[in-house]
PDB file of N, CA and C in Angstrom:
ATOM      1  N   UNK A   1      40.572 117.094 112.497  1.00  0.00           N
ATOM      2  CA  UNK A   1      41.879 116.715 112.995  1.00  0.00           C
ATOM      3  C   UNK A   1      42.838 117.894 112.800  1.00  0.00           C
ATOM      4  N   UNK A   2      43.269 118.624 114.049  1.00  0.00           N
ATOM      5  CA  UNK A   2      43.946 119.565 113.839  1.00  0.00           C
ATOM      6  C   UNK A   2      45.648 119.411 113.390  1.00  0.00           C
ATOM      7  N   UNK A   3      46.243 118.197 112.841  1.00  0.00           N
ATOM      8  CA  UNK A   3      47.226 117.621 112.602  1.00  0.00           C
ATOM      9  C   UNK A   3      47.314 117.958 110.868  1.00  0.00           C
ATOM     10  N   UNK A   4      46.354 117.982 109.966  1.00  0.00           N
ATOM     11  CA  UNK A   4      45.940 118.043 108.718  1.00  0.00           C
ATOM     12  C   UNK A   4      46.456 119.507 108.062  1.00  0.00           C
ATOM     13  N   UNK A   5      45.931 120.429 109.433  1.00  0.00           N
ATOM     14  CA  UNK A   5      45.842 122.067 109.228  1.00  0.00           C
ATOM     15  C   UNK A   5      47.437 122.327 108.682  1.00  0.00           C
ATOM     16  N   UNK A   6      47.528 122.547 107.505  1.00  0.00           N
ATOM     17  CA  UNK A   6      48.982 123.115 106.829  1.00  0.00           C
ATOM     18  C   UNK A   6      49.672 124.980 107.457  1.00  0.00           C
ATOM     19  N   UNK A   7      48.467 125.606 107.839  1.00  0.00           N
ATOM     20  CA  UNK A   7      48.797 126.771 107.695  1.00  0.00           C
ATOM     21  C   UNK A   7      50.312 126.994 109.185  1.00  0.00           C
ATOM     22  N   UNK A   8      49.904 126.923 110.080  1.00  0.00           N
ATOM     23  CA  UNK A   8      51.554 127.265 111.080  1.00  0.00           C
ATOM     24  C   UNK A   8      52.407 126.698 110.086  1.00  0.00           C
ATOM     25  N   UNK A   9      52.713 125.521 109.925  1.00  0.00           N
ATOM     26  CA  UNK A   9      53.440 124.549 109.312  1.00  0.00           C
ATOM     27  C   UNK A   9      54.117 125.093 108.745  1.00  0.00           C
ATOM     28  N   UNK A  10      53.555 124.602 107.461  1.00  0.00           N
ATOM     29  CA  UNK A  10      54.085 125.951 105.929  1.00  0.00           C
ATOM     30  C   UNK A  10      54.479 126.406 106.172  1.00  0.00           C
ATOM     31  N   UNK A  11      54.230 127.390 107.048  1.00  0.00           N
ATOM     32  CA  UNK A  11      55.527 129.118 107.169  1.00  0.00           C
ATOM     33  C   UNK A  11      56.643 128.615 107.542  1.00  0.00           C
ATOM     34  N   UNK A  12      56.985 127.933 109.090  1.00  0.00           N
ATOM     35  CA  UNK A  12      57.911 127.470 110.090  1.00  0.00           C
ATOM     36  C   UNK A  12      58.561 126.915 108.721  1.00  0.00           C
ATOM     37  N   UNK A  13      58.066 125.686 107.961  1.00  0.00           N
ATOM     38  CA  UNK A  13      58.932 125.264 106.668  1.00  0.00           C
ATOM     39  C   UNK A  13      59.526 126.409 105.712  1.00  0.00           C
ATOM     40  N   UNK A  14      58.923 127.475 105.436  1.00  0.00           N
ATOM     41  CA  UNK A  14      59.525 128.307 104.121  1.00  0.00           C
ATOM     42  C   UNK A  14      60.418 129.210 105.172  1.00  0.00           C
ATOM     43  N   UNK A  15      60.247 129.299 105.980  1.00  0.00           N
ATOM     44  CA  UNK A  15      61.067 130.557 107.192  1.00  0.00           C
ATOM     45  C   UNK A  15      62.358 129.507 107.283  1.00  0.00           C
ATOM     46  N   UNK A  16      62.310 128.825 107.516  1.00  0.00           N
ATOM     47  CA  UNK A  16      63.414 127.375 108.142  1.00  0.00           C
ATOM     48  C   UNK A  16      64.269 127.182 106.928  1.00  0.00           C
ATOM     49  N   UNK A  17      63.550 126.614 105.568  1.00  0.00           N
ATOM     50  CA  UNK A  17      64.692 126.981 104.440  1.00  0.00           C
ATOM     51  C   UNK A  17      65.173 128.371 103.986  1.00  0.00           C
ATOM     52  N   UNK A  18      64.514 129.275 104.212  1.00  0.00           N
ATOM     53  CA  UNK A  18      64.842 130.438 103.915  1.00  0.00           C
ATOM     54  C   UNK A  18      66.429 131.273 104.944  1.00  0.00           C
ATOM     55  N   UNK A  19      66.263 130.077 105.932  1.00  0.00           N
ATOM     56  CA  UNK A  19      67.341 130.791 106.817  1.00  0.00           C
ATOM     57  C   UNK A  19      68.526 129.560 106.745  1.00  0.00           C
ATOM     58  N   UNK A  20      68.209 128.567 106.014  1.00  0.00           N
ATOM     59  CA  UNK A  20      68.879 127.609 105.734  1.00  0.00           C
ATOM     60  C   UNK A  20      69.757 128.138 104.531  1.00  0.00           C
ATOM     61  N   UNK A  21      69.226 128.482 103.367  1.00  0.00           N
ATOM     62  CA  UNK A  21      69.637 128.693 102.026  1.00  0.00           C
ATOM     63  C   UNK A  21      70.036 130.030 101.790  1.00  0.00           C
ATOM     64  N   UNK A  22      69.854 130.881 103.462  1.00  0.00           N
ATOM     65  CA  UNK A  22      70.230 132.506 102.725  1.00  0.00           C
ATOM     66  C   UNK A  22      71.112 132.400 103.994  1.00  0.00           C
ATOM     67  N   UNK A  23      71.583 132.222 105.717  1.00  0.00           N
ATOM     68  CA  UNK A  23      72.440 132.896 105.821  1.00  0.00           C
ATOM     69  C   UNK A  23      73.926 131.264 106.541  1.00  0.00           C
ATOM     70  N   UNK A  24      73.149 130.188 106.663  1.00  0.00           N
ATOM     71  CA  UNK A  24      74.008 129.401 106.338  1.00  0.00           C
ATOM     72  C   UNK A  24      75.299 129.185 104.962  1.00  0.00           C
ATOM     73  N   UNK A  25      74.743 129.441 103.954  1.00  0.00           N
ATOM     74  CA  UNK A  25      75.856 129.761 102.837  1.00  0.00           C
ATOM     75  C   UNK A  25      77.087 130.509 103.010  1.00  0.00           C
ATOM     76  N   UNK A  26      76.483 131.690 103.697  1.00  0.00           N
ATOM     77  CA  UNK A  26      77.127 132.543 103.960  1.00  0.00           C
ATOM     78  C   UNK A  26      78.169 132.257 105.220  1.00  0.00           C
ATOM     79  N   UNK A  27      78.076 131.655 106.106  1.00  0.00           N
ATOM     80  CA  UNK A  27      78.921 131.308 107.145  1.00  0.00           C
ATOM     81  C   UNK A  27      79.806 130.460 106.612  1.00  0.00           C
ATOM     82  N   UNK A  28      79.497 129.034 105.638  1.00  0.00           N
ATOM     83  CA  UNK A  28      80.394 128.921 105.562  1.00  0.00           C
ATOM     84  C   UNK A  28      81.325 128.573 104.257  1.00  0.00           C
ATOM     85  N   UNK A  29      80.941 130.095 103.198  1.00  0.00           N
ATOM     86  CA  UNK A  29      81.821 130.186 102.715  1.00  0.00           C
ATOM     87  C   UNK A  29      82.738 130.728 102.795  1.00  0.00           C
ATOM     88  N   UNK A  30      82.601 131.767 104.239  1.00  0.00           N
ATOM     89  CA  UNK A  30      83.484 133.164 104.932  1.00  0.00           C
ATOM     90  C   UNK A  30      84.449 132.011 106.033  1.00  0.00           C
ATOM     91  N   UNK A  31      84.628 131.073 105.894  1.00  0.00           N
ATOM     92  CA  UNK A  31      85.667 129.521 106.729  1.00  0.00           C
ATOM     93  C   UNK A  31      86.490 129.669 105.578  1.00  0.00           C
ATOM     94  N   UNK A  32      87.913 130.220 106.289  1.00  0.00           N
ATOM     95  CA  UNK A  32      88.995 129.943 106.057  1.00  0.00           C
ATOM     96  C   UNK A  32      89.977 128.764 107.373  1.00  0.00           C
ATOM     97  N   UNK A  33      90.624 128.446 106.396  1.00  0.00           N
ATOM     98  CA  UNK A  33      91.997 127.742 106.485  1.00  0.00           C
ATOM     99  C   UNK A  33      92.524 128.195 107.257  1.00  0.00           C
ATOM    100  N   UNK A  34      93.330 127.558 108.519  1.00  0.00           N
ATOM    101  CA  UNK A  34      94.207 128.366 109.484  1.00  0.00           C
ATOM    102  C   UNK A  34      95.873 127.982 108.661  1.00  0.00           C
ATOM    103  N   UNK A  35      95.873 127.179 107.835  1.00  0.00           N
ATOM    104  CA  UNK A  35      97.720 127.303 107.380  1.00  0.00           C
ATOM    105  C   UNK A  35      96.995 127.304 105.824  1.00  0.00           C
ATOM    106  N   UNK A  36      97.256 128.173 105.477  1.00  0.00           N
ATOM    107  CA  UNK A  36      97.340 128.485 103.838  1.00  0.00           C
ATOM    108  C   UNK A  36      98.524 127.844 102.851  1.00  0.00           C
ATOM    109  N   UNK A  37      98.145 126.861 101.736  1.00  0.00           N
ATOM    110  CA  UNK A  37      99.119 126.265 101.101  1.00  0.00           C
ATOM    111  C   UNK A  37      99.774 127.050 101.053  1.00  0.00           C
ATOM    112  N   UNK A  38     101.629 126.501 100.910  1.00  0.00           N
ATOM    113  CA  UNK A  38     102.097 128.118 100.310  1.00  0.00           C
ATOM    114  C   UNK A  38     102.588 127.088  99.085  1.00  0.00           C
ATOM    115  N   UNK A  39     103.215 127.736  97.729  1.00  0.00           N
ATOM    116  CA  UNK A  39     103.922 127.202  96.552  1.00  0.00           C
ATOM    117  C   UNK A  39     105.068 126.597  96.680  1.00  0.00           C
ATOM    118  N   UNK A  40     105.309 125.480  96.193  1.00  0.00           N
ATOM    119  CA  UNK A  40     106.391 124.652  96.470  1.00  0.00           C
ATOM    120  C   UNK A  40     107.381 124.900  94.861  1.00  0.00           C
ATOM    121  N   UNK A  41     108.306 125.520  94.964  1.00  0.00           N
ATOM    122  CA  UNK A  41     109.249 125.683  93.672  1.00  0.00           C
ATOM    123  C   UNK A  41     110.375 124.529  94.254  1.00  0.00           C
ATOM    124  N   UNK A  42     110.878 124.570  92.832  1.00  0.00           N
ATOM    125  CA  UNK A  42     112.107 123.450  92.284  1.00  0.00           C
ATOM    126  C   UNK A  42     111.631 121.677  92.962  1.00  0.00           C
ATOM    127  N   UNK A  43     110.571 121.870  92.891  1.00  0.00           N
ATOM    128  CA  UNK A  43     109.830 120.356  92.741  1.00  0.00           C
ATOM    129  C   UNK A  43     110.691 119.281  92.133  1.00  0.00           C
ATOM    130  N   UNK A  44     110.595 119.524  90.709  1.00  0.00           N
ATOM    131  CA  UNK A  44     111.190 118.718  89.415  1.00  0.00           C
ATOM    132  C   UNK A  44     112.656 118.538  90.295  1.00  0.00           C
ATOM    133  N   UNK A  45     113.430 119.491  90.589  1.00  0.00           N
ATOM    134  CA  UNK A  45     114.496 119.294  90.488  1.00  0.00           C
ATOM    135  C   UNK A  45     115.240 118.509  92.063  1.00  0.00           C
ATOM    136  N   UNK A  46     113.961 118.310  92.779  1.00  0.00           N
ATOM    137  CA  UNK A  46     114.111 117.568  94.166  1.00  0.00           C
ATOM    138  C   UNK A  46     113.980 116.251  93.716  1.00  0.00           C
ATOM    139  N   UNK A  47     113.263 115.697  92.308  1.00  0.00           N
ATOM    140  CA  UNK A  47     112.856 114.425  92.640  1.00  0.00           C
ATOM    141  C   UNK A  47     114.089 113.474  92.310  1.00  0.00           C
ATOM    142  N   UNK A  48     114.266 112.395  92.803  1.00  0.00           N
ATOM    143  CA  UNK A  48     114.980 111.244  92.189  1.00  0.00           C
ATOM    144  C   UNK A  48     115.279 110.868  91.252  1.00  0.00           C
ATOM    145  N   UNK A  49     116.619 110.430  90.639  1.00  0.00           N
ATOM    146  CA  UNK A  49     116.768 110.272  89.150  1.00  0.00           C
ATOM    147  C   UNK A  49     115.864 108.626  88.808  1.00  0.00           C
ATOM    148  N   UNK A  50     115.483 108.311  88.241  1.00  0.00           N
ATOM    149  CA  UNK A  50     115.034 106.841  88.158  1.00  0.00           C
ATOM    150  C   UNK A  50     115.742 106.093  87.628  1.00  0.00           C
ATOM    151  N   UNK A  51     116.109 104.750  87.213  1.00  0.00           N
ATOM    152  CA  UNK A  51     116.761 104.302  85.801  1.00  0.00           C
ATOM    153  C   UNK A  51     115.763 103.077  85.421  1.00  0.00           C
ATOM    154  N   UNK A  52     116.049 102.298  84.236  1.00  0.00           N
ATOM    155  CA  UNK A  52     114.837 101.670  83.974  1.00  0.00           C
ATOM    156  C   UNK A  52     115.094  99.969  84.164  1.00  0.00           C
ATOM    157  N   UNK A  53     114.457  99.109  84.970  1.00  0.00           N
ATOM    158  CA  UNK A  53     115.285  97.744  84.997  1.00  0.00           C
ATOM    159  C   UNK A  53     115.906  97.296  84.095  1.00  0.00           C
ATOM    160  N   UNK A  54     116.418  96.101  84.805  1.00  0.00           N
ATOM    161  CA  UNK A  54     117.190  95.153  83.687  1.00  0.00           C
ATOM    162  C   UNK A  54     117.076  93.632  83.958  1.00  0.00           C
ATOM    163  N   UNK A  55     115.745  93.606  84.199  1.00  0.00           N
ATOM    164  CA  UNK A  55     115.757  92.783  84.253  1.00  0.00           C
ATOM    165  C   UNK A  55     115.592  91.698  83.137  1.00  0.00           C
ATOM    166  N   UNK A  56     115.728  90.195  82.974  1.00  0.00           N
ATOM    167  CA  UNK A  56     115.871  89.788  82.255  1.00  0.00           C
ATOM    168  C   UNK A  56     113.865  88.973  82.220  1.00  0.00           C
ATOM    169  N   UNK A  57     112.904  89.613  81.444  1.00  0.00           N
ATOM    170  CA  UNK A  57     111.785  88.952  81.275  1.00  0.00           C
ATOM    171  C   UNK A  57     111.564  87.575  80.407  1.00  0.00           C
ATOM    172  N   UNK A  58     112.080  86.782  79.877  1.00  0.00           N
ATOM    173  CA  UNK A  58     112.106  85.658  79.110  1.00  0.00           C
ATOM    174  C   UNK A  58     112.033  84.401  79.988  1.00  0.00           C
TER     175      UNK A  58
END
């Protein structure tokens, strides 16, 4: 049964991860971001004052 025969196989498999695990990585760790966070200063001092209820719990 020529279905059994490992030898084509095998390779097409180690060639196939080999191009999987060596130049896929590489594509896409070289994917950048088209809008780059930028730093947001005076945060703290944008937010809302809070105050704390009053409500009556009893």
């Amino acid at each position: 049964m020529p279905q059994l025969n490992p030898a084509p196989w095998l390779s097409i498999l180690v060639f196939s991860w080999l191009i999987f695990l060596t130049i896929l990585p590489l594509k896409t760790t070289a994917h950048t971001f088209p809008n780059e966070p930028s730093p947001q200063t005076n945060q703290i001092a944008n937010t809302p004052k809070t105050e704390p209820w009053t409500w009556p719990w009893h």
